[in-house]
N, C-alpha and C. Protein backbone atom coordinates (compact mmCIF):
# COMPACT_ATOMS: atom_id res chain seq x y z
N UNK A 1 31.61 -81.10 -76.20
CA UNK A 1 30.78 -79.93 -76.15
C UNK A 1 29.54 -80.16 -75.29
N UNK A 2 29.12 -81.26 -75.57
CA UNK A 2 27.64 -81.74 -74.24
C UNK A 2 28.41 -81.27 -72.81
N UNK A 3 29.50 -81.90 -72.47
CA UNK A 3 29.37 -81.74 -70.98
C UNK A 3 29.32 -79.72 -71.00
N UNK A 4 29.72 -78.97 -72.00
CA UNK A 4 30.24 -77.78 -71.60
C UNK A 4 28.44 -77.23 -71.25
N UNK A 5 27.90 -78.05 -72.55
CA UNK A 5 26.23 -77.55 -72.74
C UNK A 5 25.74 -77.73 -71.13
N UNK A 6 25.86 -78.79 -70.86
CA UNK A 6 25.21 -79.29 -69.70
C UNK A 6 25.66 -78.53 -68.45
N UNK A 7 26.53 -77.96 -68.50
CA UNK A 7 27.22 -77.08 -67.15
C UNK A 7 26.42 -76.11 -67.31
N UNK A 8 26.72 -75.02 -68.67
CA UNK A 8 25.65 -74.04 -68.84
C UNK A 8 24.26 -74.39 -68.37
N UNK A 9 23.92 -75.45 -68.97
CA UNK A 9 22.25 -75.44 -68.70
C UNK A 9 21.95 -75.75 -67.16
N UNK A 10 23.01 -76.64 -66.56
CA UNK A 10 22.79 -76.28 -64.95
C UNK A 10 23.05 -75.19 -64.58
N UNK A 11 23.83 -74.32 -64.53
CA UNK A 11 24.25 -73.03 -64.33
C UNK A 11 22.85 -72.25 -64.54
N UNK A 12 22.12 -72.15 -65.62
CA UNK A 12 21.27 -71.28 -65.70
C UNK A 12 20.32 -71.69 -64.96
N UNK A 13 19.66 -73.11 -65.34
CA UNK A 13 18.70 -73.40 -64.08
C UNK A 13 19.10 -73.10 -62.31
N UNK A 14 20.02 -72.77 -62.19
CA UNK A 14 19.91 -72.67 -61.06
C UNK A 14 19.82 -70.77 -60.19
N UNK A 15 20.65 -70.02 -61.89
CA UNK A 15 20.15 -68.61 -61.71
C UNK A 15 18.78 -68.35 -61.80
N UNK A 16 17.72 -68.95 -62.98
CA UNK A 16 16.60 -69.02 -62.69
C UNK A 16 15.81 -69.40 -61.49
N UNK A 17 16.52 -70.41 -61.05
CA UNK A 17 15.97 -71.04 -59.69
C UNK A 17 16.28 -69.63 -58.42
N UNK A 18 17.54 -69.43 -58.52
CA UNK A 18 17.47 -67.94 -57.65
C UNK A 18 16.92 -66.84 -57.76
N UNK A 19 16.72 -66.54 -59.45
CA UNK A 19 15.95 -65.35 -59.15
C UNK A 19 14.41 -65.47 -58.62
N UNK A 20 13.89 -66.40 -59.32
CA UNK A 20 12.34 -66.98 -58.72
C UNK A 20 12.30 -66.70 -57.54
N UNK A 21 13.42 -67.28 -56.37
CA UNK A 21 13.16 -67.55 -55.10
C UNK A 21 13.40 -66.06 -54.23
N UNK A 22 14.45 -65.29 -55.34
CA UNK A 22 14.50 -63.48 -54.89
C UNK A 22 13.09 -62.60 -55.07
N UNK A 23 12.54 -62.89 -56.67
CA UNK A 23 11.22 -62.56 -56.65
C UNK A 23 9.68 -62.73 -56.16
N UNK A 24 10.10 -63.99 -55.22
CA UNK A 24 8.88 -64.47 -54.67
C UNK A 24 8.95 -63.51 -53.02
N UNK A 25 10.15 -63.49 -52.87
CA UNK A 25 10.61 -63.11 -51.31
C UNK A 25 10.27 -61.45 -51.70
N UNK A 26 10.84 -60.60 -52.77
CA UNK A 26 10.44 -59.43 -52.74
C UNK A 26 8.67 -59.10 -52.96
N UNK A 27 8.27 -60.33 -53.52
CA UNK A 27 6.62 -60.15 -53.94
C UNK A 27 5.89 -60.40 -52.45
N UNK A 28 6.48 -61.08 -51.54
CA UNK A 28 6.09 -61.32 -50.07
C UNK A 28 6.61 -60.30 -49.30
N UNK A 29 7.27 -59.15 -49.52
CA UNK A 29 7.96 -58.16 -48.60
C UNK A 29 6.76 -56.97 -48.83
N UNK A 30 6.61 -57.14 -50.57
CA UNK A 30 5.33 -55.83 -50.90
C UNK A 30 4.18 -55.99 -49.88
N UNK A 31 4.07 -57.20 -50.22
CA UNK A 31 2.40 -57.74 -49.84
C UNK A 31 2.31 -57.53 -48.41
N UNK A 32 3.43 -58.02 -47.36
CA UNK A 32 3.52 -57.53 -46.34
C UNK A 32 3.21 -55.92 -46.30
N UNK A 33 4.23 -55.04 -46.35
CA UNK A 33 4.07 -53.79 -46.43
C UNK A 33 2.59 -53.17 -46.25
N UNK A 34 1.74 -53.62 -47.74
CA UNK A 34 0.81 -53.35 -47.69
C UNK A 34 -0.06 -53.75 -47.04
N UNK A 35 -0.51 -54.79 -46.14
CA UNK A 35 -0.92 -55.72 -45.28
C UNK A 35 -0.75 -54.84 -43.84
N UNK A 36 0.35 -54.65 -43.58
CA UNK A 36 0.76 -53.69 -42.61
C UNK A 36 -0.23 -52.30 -42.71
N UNK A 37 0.47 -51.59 -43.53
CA UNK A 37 0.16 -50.18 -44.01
C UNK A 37 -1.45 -49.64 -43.83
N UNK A 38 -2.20 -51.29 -44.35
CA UNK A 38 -3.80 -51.04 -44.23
C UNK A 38 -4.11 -50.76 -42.48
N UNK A 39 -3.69 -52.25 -42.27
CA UNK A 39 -3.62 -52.45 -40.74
C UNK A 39 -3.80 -51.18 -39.90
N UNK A 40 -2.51 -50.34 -40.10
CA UNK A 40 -2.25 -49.12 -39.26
C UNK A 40 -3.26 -48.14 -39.53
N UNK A 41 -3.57 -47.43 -41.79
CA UNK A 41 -4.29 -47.08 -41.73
C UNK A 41 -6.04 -47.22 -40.82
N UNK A 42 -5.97 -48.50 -40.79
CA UNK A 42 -7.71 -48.69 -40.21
C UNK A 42 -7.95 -49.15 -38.44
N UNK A 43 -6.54 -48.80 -37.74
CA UNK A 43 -6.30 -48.96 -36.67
C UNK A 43 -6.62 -50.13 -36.33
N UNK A 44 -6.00 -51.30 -36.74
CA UNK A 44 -6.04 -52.67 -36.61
C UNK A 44 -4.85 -52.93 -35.37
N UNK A 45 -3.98 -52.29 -36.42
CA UNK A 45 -2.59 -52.46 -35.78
C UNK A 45 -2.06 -51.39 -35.09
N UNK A 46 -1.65 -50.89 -33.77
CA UNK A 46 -1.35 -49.40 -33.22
C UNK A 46 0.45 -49.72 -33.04
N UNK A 47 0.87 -48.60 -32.76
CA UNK A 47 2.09 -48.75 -32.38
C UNK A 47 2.24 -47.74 -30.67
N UNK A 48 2.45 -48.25 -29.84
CA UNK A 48 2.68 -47.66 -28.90
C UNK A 48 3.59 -45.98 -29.14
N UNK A 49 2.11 -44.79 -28.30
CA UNK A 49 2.65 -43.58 -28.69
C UNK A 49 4.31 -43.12 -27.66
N UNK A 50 5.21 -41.98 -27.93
CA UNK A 50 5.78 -42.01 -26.82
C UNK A 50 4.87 -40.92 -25.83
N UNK A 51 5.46 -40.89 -24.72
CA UNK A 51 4.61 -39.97 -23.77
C UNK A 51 4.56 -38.50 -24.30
N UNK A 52 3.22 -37.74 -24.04
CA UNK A 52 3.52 -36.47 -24.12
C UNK A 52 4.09 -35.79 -23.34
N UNK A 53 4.82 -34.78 -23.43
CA UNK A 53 6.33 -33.59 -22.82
C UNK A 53 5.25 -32.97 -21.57
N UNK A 54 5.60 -33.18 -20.83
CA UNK A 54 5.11 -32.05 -19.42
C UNK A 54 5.08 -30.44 -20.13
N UNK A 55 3.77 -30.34 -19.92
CA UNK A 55 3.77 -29.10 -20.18
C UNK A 55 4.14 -27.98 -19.23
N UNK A 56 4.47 -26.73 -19.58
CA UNK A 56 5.46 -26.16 -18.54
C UNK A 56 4.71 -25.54 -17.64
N UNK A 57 4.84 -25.62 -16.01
CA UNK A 57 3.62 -24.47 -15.35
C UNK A 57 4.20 -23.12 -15.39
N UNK A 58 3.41 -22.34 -16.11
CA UNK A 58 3.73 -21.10 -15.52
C UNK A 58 3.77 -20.15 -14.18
N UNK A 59 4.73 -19.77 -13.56
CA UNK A 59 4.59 -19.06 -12.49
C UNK A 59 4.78 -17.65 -12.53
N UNK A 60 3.65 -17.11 -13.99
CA UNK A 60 3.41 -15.85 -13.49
C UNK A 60 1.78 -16.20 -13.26
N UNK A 61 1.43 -14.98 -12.77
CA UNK A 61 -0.06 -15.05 -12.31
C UNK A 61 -0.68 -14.52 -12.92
N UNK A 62 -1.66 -15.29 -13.11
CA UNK A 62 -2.69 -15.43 -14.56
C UNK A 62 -3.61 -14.11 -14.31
N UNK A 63 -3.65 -13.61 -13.33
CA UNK A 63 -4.98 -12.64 -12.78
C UNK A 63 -4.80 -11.18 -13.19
N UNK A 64 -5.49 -10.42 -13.81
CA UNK A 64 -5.95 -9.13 -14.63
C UNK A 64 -5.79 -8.61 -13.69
N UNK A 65 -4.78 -7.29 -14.31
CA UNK A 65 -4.67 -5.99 -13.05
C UNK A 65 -5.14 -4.37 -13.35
N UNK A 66 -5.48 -3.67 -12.82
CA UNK A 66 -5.85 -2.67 -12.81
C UNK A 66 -4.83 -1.54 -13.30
N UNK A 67 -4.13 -0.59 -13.77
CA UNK A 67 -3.04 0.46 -13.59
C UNK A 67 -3.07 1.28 -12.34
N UNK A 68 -2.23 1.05 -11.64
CA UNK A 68 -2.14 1.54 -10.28
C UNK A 68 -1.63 3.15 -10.13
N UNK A 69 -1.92 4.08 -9.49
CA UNK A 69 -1.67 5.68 -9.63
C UNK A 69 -0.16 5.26 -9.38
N UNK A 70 0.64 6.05 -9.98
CA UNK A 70 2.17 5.76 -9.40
C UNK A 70 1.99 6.32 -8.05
N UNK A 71 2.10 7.52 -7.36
CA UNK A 71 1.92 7.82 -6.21
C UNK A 71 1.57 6.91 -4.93
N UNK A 72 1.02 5.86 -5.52
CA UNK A 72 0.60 4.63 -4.56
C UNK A 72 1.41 3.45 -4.60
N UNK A 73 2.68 3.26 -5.57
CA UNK A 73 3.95 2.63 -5.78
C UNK A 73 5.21 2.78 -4.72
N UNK A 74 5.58 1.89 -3.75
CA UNK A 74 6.73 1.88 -3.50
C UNK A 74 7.45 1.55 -4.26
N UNK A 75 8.73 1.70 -4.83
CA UNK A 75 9.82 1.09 -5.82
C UNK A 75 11.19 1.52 -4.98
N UNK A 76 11.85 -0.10 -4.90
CA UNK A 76 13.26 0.10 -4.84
C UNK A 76 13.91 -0.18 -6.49
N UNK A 77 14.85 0.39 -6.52
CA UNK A 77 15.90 0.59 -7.58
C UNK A 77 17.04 -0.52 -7.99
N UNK A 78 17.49 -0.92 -8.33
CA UNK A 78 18.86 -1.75 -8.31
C UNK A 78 19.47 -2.02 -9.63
N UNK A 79 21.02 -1.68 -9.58
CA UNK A 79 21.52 -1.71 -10.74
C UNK A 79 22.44 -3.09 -10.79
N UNK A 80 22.43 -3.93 -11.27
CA UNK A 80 23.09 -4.77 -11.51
C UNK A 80 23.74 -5.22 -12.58
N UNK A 81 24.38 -3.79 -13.35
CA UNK A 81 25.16 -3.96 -14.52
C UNK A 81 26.41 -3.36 -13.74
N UNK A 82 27.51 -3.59 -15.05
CA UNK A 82 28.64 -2.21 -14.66
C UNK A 82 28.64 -1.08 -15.05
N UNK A 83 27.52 -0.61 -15.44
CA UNK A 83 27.20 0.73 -16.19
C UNK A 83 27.15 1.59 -14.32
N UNK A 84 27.68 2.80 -14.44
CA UNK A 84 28.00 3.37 -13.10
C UNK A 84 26.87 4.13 -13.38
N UNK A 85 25.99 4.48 -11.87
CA UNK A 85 25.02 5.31 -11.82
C UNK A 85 23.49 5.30 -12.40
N UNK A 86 23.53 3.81 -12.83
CA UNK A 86 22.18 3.47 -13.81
C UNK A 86 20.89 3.42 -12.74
N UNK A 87 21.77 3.32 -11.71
CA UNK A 87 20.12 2.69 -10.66
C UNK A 87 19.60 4.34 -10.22
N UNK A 88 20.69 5.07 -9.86
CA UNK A 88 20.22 6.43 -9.71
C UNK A 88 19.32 7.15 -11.04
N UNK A 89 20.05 7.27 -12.00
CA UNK A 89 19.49 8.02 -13.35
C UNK A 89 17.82 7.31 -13.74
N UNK A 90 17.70 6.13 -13.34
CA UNK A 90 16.33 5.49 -13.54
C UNK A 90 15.10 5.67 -12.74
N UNK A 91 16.08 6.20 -11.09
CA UNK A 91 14.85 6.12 -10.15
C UNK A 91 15.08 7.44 -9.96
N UNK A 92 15.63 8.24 -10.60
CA UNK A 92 15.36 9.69 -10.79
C UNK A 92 13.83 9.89 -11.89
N UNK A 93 14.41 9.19 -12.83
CA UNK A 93 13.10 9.13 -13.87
C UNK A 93 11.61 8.76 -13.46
N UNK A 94 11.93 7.40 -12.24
CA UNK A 94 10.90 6.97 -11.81
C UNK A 94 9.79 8.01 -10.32
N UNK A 95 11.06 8.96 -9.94
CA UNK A 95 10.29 10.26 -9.36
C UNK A 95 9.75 11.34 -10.18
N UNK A 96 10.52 11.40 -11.09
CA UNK A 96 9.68 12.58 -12.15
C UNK A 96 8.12 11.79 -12.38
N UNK A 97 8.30 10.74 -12.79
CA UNK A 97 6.48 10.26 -12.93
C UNK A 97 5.68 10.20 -11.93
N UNK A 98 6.61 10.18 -10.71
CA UNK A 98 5.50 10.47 -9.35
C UNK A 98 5.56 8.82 -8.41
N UNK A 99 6.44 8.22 -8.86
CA UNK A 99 6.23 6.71 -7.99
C UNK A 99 7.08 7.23 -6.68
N UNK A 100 6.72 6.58 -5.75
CA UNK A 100 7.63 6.59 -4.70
C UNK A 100 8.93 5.67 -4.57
N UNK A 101 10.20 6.43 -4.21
CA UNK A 101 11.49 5.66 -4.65
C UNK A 101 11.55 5.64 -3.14
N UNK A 102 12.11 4.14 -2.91
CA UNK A 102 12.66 3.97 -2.12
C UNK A 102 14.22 3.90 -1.55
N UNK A 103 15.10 2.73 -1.93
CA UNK A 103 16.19 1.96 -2.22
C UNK A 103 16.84 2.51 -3.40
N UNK A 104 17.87 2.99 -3.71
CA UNK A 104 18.68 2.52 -5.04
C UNK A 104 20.49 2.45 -4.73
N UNK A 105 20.45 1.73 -5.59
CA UNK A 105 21.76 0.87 -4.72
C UNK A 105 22.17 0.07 -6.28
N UNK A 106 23.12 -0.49 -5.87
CA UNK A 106 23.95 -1.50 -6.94
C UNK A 106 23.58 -3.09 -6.11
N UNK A 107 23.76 -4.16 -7.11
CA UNK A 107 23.61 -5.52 -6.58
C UNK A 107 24.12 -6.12 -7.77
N UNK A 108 24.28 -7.63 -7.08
CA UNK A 108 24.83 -8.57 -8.23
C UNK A 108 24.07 -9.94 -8.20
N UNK A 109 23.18 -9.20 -9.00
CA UNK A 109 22.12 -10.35 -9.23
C UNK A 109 21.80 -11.61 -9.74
N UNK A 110 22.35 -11.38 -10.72
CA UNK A 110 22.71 -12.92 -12.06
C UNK A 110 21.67 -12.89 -12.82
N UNK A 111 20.74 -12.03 -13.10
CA UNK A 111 19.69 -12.16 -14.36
C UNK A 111 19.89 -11.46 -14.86
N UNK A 112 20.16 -11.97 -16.35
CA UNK A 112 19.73 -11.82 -17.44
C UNK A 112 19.01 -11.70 -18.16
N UNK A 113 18.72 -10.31 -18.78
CA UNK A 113 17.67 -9.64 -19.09
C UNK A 113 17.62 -8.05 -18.88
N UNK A 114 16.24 -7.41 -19.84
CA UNK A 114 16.26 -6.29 -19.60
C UNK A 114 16.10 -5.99 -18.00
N UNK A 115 15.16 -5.42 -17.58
CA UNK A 115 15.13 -6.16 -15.88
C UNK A 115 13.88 -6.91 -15.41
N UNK A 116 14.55 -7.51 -14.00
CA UNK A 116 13.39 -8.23 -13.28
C UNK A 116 12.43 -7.17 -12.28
N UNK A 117 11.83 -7.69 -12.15
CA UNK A 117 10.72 -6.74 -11.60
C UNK A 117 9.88 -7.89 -10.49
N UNK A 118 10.10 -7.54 -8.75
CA UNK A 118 10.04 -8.47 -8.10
C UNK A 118 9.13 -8.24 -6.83
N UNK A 119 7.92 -8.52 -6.71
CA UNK A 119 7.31 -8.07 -5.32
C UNK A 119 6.40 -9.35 -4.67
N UNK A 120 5.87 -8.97 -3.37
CA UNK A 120 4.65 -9.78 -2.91
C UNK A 120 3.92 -10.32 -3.59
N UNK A 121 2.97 -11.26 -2.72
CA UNK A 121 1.48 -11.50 -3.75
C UNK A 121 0.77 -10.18 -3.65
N UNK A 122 0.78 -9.25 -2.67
CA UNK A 122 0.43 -8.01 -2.47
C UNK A 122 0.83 -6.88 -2.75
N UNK A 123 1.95 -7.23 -3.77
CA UNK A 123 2.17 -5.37 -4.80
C UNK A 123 2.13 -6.41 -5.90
N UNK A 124 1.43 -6.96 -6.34
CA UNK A 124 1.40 -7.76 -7.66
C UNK A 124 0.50 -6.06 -8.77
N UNK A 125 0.06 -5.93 -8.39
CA UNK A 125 -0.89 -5.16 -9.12
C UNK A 125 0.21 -3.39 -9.78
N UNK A 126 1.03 -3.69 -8.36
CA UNK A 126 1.84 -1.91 -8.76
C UNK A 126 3.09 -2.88 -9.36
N UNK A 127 3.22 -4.13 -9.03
CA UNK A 127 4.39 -4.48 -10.29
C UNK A 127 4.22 -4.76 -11.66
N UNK A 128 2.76 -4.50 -11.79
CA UNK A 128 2.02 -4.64 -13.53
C UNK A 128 2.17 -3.47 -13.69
N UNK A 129 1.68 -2.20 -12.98
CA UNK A 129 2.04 -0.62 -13.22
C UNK A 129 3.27 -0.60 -13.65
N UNK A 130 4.78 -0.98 -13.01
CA UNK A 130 6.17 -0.74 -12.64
C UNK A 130 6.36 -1.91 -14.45
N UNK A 131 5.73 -2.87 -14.57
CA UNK A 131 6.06 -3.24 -16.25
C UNK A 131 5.39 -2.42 -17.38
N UNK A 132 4.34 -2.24 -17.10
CA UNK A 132 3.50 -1.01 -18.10
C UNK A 132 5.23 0.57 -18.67
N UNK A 133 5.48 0.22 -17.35
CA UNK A 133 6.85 1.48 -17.77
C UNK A 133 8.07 1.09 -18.05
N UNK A 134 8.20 -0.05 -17.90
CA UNK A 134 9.46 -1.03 -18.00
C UNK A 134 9.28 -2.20 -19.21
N UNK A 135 8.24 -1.76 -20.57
CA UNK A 135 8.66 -3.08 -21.24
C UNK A 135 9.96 -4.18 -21.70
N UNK A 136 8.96 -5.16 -21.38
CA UNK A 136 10.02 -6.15 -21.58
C UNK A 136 10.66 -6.95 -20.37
N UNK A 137 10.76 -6.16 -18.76
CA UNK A 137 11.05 -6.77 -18.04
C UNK A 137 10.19 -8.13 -17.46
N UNK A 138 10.70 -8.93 -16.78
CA UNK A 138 9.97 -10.56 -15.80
C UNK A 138 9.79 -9.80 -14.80
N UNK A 139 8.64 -10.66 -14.49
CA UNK A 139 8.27 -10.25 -12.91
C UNK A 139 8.61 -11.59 -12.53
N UNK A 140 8.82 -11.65 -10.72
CA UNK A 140 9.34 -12.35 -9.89
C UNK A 140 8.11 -12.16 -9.03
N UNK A 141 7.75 -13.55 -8.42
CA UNK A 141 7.08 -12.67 -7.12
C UNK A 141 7.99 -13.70 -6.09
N UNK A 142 8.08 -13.11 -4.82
CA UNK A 142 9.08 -13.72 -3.43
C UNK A 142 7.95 -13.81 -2.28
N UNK A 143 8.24 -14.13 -1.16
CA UNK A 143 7.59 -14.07 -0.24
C UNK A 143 6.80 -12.68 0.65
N UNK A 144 7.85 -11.38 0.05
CA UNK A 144 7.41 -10.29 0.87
C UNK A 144 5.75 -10.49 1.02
N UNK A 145 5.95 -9.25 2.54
CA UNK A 145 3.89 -9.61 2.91
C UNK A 145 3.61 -7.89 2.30
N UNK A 146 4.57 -7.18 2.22
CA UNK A 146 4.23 -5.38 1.78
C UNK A 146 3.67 -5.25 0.16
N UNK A 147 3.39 -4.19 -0.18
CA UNK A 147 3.13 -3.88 -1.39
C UNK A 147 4.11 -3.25 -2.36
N UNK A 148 5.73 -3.80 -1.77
CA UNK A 148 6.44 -2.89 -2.30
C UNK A 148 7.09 -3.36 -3.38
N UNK A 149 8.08 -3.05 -4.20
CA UNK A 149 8.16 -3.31 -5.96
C UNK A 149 9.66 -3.14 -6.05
N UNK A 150 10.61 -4.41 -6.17
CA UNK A 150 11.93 -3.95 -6.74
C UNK A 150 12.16 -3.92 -7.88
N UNK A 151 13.04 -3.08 -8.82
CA UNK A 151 13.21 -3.45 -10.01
C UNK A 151 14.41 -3.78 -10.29
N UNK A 152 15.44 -4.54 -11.02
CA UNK A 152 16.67 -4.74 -10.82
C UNK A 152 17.09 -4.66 -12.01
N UNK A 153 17.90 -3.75 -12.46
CA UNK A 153 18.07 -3.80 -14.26
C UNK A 153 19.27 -4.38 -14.52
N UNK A 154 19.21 -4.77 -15.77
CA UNK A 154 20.12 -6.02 -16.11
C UNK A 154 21.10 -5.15 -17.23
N UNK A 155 21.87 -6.05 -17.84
CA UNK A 155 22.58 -5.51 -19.36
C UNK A 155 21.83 -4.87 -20.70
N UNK A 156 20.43 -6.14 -20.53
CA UNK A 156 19.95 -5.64 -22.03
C UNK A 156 18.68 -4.15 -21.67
N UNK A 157 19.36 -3.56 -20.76
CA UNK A 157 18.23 -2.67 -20.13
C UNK A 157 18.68 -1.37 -21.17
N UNK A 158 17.62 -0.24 -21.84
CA UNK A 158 18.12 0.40 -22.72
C UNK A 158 17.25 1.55 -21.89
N UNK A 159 15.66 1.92 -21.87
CA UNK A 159 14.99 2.96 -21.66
C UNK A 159 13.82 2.53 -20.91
N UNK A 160 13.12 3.00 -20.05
CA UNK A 160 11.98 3.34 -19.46
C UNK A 160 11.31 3.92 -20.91
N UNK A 161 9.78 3.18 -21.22
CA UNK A 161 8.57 3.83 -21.85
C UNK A 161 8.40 5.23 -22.36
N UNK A 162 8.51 5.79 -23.11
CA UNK A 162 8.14 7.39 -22.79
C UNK A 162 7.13 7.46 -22.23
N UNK A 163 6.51 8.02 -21.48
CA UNK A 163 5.59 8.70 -20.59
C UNK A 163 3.89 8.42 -20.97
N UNK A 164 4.25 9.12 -22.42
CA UNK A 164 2.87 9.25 -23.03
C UNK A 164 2.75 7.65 -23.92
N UNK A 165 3.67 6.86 -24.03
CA UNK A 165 3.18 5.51 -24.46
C UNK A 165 2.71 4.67 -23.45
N UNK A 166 2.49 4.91 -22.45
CA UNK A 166 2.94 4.13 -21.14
C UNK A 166 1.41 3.57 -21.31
N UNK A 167 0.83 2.00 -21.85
CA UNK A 167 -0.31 1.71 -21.97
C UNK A 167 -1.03 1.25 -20.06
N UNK A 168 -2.10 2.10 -20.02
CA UNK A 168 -2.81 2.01 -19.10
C UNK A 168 -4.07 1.12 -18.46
N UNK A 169 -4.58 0.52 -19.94
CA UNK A 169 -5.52 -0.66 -19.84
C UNK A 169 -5.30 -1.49 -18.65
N UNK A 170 -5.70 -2.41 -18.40
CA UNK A 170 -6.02 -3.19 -17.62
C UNK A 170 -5.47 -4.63 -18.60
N UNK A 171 -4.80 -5.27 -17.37
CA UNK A 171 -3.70 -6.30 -18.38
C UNK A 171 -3.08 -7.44 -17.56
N UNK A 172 -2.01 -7.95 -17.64
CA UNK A 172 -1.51 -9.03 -16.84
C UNK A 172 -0.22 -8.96 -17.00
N UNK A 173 0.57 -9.88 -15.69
CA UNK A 173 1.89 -9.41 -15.35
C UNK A 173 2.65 -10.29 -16.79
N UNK A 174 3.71 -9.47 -16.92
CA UNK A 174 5.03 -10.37 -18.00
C UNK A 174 5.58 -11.14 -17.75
N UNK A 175 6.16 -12.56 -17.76
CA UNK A 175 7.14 -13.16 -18.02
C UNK A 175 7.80 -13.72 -19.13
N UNK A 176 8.28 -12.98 -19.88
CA UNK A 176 8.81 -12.99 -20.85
C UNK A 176 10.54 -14.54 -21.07
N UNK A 177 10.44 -14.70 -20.00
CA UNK A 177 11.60 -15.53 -19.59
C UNK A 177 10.89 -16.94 -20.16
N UNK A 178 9.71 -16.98 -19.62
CA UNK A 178 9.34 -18.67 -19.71
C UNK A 178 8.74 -18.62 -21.51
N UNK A 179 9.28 -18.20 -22.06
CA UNK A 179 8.89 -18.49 -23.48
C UNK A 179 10.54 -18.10 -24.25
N UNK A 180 11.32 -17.71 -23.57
CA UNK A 180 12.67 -17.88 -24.13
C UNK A 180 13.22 -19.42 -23.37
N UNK A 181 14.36 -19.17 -24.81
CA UNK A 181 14.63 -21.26 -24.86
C UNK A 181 16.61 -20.78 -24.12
N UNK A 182 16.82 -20.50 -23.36
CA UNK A 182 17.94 -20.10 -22.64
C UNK A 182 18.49 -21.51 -21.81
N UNK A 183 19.97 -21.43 -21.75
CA UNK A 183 20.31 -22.84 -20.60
C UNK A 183 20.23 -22.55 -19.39
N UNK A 184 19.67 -21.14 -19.10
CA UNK A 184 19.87 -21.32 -17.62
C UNK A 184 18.48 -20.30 -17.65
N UNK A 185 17.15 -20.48 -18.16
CA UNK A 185 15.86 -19.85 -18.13
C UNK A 185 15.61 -20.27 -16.63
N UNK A 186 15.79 -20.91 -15.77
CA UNK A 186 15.16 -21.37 -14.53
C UNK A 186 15.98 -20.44 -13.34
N UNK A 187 16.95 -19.44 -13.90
CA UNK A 187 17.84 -18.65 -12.63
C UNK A 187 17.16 -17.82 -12.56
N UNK A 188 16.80 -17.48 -11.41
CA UNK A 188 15.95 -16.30 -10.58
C UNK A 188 17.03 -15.16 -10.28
N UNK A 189 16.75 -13.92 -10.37
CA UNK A 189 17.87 -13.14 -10.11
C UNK A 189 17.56 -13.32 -8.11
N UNK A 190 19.16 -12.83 -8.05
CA UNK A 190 19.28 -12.58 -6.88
C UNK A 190 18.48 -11.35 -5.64
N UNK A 191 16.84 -11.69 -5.10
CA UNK A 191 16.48 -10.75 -4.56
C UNK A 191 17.80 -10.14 -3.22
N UNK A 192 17.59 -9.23 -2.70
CA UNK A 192 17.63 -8.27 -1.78
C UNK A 192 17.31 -8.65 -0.56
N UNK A 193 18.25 -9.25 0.35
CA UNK A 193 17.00 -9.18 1.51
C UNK A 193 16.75 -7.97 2.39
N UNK A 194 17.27 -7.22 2.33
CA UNK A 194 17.23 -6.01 3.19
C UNK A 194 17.62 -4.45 2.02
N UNK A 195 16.70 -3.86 2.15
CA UNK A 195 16.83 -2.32 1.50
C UNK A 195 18.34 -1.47 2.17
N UNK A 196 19.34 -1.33 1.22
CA UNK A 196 20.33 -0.81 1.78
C UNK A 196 20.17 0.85 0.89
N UNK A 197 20.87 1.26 2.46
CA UNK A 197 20.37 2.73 2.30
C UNK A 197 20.99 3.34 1.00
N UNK A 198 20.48 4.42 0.27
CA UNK A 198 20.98 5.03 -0.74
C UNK A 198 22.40 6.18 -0.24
């Protein structure tokens, strides 16, 4: 019976001996931790940040516009849905208010959206007028040197403003695009290079 005693009693001394050496290692893992934890709290210790995200430039133009008389609006038209006759029925609407129509025609643009709305640095001001009646559409601006204003309506295009909502304040152009999270937010619709006759 001794030798059986004596196995046991090595046996246990040596689970004792392991757990000691488990509890000393977990009592050195705390102490770490907390050792750490202060560290970071009291900025002893930093951890390299990652970079901050490029913030996005906007390319609409930041600059306050006036409401322009429609009468002093060139506007071309363009339908770029398959809805038949949309570019006519709109820039019919857009003569009843008094803008000057130029262009209306069909195109195949590739934007998506209610519509784009696209001129000079020099009709910037009658393409804030031409969104005041068009909520919801992006403005584009291109190289033209004229003051003239395309609008190009898309799928999600439903109505022109009523008349009497049409806010007149003094305001800034829309881009409504650069705050939607889309896979292809960076496609410019397809401008026009030449006004084809109606």
């Amino acid at each position: 019976f001794e030798a059986a005693r004596d196995a046991d009693d090595t046996a246990r001394v040596r689970r004792r001996a392991l757990h000691g050496v488990v509890l000393v290692l977990l009592i050195g893992l705390i102490v770490a931790a907390i050792i750490t934890a202060l560290a970071i709290i009291d900025e002893r210790l930093k951890f390299p940040a990652a970079a901050p995200a490029e913030e996005a430039v906007s390319t609409c133009p930041a600059a306050t516009f006036d409401y322009t008389p429609h009468e002093q609006i060139n506007l071309n038209v363009y339908n770029s849905t398959s809805r038949p006759g949309l570019a006519r029925s709109v820039a019919d609407e857009f003569l009843a208010r008094k803008f000057v129509v130029g262009a209306v025609s069909n195109i195949d643009a590739g934007y998506r959206g209610i519509a784009a709305v696209v001129s000079g640095a020099a009709g910037q001001a009658a393409a804030f007028s031409v969104q005041r009646n068009l909520p919801g559409s992006d403005y584009f601006q291109d190289s033209r040197t004229d003051g003239s204003v395309d609008v190009i309506l898309s799928q999600d295009y439903k109505a022109l403003a009523p008349p009497e909502l049409v806010d007149q304040t003094p305001g800034k152009l829309g881009c409504p695009r650069e705050s939607r999270r889309v896979a292809d937010d960076d496609k410019w619709p397809v401008i026009p290079s030449a006004a084809p006759t109606p």
